[in-house]
Protein backbone atom coordinates (compact mmCIF):
# COMPACT_ATOMS: atom_id res chain seq x y z
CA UNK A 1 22.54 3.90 -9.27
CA UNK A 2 19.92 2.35 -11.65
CA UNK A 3 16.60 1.18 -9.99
CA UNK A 4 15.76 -2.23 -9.98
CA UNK A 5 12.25 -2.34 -8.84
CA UNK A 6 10.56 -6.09 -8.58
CA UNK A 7 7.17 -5.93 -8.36
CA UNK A 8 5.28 -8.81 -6.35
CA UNK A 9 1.99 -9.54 -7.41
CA UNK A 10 2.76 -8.12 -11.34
CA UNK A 11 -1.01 -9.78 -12.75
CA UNK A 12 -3.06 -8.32 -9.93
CA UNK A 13 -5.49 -5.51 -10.53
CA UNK A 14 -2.90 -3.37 -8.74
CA UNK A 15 0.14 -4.60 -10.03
CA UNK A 16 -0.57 -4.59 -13.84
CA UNK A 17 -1.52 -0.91 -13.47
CA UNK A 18 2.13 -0.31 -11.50
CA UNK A 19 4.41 -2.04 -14.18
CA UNK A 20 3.55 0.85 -16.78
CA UNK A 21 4.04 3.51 -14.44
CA UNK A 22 7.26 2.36 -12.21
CA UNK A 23 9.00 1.79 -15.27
CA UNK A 24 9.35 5.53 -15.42
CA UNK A 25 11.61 5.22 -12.81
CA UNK A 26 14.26 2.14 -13.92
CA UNK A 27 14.18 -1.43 -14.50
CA UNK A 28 10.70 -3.63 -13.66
CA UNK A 29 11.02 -7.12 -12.80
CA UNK A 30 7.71 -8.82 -12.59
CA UNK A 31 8.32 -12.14 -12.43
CA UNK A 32 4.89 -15.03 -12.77
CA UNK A 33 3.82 -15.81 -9.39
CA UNK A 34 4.96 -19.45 -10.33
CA UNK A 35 8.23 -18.39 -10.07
CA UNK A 36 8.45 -16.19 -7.55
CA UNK A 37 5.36 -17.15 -4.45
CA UNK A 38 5.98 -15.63 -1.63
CA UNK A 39 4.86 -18.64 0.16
CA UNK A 40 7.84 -20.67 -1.57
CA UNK A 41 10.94 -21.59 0.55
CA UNK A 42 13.18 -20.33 -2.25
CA UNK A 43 12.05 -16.45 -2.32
CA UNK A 44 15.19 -15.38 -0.69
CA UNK A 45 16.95 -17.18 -3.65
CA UNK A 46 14.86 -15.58 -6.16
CA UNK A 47 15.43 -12.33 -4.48
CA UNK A 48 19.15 -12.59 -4.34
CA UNK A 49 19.59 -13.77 -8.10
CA UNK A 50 17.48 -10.79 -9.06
CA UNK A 51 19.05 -8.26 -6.98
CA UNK A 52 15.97 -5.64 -6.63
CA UNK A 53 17.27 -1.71 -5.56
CA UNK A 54 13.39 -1.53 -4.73
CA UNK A 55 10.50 -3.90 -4.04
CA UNK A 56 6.43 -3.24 -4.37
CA UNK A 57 4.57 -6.28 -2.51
CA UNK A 58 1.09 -5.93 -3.61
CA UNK A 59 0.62 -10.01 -3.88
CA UNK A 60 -2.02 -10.65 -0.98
CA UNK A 61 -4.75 -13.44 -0.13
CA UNK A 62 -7.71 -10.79 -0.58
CA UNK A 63 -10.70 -13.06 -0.70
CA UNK A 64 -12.48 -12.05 2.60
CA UNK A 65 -14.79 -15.03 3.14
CA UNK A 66 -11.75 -17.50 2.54
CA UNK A 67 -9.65 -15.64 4.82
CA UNK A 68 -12.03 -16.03 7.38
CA UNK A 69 -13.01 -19.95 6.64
CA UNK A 70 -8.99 -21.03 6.42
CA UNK A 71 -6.90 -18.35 9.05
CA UNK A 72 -3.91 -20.83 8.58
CA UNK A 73 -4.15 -20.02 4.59
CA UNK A 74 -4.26 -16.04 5.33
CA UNK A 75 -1.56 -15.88 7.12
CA UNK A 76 0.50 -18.16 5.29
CA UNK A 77 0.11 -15.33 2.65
CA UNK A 78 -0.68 -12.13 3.99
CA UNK A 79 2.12 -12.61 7.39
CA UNK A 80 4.33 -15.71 6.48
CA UNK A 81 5.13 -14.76 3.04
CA UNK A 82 5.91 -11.11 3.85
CA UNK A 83 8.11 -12.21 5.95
CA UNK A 84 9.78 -13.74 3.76
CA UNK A 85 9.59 -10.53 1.50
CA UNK A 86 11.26 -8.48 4.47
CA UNK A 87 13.99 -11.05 5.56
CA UNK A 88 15.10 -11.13 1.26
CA UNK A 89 14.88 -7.17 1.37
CA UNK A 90 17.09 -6.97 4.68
CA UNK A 91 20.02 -9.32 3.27
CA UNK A 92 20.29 -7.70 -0.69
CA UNK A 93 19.21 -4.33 1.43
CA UNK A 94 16.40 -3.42 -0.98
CA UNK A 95 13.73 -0.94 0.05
CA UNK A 96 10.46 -2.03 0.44
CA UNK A 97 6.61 -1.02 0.00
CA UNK A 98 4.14 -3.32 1.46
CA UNK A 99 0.62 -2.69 0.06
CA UNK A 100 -2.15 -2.91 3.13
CA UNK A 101 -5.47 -2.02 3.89
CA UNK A 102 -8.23 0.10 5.49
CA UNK A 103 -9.43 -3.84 7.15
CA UNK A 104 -7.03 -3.07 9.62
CA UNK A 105 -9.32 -0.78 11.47
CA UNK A 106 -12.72 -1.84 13.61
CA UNK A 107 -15.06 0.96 11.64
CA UNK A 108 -15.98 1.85 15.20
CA UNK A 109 -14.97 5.71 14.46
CA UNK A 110 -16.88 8.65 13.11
CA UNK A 111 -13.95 10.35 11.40
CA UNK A 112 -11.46 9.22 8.90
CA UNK A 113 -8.79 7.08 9.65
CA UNK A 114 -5.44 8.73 9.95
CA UNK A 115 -2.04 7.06 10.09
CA UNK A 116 -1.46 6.88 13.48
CA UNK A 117 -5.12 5.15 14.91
CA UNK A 118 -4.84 2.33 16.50
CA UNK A 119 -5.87 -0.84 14.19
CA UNK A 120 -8.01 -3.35 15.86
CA UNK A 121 -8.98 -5.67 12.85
CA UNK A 122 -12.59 -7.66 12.83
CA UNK A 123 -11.54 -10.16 10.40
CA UNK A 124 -9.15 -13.07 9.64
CA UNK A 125 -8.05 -10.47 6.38
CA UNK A 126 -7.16 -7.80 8.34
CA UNK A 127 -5.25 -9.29 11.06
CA UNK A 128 -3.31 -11.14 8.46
CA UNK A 129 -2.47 -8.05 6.63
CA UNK A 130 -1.55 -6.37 10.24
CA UNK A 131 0.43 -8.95 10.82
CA UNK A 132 2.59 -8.46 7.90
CA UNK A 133 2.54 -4.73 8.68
CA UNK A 134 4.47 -5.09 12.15
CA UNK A 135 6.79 -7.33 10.12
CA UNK A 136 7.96 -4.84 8.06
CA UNK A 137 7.56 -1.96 10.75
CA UNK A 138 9.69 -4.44 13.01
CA UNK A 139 12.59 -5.97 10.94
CA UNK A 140 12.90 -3.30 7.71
CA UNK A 141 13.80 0.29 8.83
CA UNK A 142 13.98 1.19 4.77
CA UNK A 143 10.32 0.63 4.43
CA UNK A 144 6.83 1.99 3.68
CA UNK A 145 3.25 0.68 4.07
CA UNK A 146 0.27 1.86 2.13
CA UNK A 147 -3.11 1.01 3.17
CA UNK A 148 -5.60 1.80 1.05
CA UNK A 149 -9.44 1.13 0.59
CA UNK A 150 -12.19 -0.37 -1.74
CA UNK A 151 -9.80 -0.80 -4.65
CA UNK A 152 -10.90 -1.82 -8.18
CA UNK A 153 -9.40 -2.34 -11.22
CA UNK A 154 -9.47 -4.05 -15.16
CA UNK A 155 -8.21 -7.33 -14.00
CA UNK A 156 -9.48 -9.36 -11.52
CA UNK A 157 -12.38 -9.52 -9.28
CA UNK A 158 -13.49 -6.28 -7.83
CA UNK A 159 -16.84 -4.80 -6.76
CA UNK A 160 -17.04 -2.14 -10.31
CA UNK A 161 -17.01 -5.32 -12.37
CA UNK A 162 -19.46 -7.34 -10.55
CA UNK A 163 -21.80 -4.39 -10.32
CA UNK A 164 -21.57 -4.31 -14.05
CA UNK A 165 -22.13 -7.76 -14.97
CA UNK A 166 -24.77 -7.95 -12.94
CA UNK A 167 -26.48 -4.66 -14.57
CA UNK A 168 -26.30 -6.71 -17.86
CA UNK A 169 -28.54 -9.20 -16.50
CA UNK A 170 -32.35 -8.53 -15.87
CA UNK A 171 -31.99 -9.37 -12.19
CA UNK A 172 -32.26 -7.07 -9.47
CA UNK A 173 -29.25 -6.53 -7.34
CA UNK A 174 -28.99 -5.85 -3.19
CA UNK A 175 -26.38 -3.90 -1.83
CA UNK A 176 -24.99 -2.96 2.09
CA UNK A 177 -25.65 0.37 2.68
CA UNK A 178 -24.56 0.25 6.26
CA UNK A 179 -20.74 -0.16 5.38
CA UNK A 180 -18.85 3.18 4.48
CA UNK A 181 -15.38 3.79 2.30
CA UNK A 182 -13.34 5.35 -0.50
CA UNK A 183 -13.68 3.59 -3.62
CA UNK A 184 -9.87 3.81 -4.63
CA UNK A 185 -8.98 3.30 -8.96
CA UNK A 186 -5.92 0.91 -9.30
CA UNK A 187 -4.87 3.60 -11.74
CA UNK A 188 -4.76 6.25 -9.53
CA UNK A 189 -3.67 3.90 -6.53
CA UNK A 190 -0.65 2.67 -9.26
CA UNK A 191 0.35 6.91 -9.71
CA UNK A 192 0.63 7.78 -6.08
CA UNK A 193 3.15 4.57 -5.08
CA UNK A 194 5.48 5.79 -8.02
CA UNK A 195 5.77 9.26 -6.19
CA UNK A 196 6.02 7.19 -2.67
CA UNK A 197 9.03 4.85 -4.58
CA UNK A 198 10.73 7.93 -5.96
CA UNK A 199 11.17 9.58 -2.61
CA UNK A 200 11.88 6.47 -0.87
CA UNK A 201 9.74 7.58 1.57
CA UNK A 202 9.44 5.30 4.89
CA UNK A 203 6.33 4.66 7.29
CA UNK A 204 2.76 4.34 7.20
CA UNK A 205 0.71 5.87 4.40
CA UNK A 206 -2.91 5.93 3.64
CA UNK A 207 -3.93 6.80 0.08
CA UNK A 208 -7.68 6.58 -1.56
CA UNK A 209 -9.38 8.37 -3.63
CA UNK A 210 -11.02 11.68 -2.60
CA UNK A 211 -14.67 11.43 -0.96
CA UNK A 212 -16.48 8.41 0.21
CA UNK A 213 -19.95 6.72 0.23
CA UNK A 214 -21.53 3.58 1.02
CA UNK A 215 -21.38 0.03 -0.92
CA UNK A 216 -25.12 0.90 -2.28
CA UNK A 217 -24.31 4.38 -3.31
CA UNK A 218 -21.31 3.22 -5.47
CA UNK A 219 -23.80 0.57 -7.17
CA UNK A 220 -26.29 3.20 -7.55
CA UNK A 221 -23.39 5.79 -9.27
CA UNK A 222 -21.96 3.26 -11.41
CA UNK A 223 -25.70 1.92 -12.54
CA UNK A 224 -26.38 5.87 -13.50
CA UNK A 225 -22.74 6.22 -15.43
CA UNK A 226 -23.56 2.90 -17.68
CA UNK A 227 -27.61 4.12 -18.01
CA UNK A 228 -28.89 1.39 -16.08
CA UNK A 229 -31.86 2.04 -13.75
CA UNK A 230 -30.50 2.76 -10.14
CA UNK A 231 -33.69 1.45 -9.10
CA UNK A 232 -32.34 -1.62 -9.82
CA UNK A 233 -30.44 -1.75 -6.86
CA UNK A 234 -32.02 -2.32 -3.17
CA UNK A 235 -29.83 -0.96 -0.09
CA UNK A 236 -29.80 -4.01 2.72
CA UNK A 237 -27.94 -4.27 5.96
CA UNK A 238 -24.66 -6.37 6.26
CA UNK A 239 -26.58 -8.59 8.87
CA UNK A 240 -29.12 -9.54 6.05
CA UNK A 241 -26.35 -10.55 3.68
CA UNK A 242 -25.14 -13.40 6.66
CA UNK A 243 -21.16 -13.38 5.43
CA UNK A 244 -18.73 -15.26 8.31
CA UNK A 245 -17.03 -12.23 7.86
CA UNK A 246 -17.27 -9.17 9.87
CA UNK A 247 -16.60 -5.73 7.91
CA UNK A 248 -15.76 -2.35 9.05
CA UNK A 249 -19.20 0.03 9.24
CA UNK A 250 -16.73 3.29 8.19
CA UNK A 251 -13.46 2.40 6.91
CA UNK A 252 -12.25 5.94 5.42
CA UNK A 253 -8.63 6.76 5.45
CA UNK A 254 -7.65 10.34 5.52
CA UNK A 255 -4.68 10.56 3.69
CA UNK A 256 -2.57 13.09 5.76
CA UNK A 257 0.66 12.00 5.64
CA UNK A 258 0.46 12.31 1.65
CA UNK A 259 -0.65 15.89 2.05
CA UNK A 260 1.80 16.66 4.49
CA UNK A 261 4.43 15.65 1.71
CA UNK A 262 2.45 18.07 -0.20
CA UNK A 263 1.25 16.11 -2.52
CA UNK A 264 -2.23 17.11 -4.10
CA UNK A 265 -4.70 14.51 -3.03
CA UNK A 266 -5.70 11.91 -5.76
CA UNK A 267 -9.23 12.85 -7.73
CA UNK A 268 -12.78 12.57 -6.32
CA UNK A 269 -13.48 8.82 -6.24
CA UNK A 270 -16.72 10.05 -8.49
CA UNK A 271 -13.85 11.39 -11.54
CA UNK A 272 -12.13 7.83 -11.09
CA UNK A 273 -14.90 5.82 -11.93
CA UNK A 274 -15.77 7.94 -14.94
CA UNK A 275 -12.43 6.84 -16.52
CA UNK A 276 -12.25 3.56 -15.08
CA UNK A 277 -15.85 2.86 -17.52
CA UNK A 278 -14.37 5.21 -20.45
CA UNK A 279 -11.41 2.93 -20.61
CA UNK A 280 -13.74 -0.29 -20.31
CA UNK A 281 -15.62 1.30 -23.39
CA UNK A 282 -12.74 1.90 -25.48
């Protein structure tokens, strides 16, 4: 049987880098979000008239401060409208992938996450995106959920282009040093869900890129990669920067259910970046 795969959230930094690659695999339907919201009363219509084999929801509310200033708004997205998602996947019986995130852990730990920790969320984000993970853990037996970490992309806002617009200015930049991830490249991100969607896989996933550092030693890299003066850049603590949001201190995500598949882990976070800025110069 042909794949039909319908990709949720087709403009997003993710999502533009995943039509390209899933159409290795079949048919891509990325519909505009104006015609296909997941908080929209008519998604199980929409769903049923374009009668995905596979679905990719990587449509979120992702905006951290927002999240946390308007709850009702967060979970409208990030919980309501996958359920939604999971309820249209359960009657055309389409498998699902539900794109998550390392916010669904407290940071309290000193090793890297694995699938099976217990998430205990700080924010309005991450319980919102927990939410919708027990939706589809709960109600869609033919699913997967990938968390993943720190992502950036071409599109969008993400913390390589701010970095970099910022470097173009003369103005000096602060950045939290006391917060600790794996800077994950959409492309990369976009590569390892194709292999998850070929194999159908089901469960909880965690995929990054390989290695981690803090928010101020990513500024620091990228500021060196573009010949910018890393002295540029002045490490502060998150309590300085006085956000309504709470973020994880160490939010890395060992990706051992991947390897288990053996699958070879995706490149050092350091390589990633490297092409992420080559293809920005091109």
């Amino acid at each position: 049987m042909e794949r039909r795969i319908l990709v949720i959230g087709g403009s997003g930094q993710l999502g533009s880098e995943l039509l390209p690659q899933l159409s290795k695999l079949g048919t891509v339907l990325a519909p505009a979000r104006r015609s296909l919201d997941v908080t929209s009363a008519d998604l199980m219509a929409r769903l049923v008239e374009l009668q995905p084999t596979h679905v990719v929801h990587a449509a979120a509310a992702t905006d951290v401060e927002r999240c946390e200033a308007e709850p009702s708004w967060a979970h409208a997205v990030n919980a309501e409208g996958t359920r939604r998602v999971v309820e249209a996947c359960r009657r055309i019986d389409a498998w699902l992938l539900y794109v998550s995130t390392d916010y669904v852990f407290d940071g309290r730990q000193s090793r890297p996450y694995v699938e099976s920790d217990a998430p205990a969320p700080l924010n309005a984000y991450g319980r919102s995106k927990l939410a919708g993970e027990q939706l589809v853990r709960t109600l869609l037996p033919r699913s997967a959920i990938v968390r993943t970490a720190w992502l950036y992309g071409h599109v969008g806002r993400n913390f390589v282009g701010t970095i970099l617009r910022k470097l173009a200015t003369d103005e000096d930049l602060q950045v939290v040093t006391d917060q600790v991830g794996s800077p994950t490249y959409a492309v990369d991100l976009a590569e390892g869900i194709v292999q998850l969607v070929a194999r159908e896989v089901r469960g909880v996933w965690h995929l990054t890129n390989r290695g981690s550092c803090s928010w101020f030693e990513f500024a620091q890299v990228i500021a060196c990669a573009v010949g910018a003066d890393p002295r540029r850049i002045h490490p502060i603590t998150s309590a300085q920067l006085q956000l309504r949001a709470h973020r994880p201190a160490y939010s890395v995500l060992a990706n051992q259910a991947w390897q288990a598949l053996g699958l070879p882990p995706l490149r050092p976070w350091q390589e990633a970046l490297r092409a992420r800025l080559a293809r920005e110069a091109r």
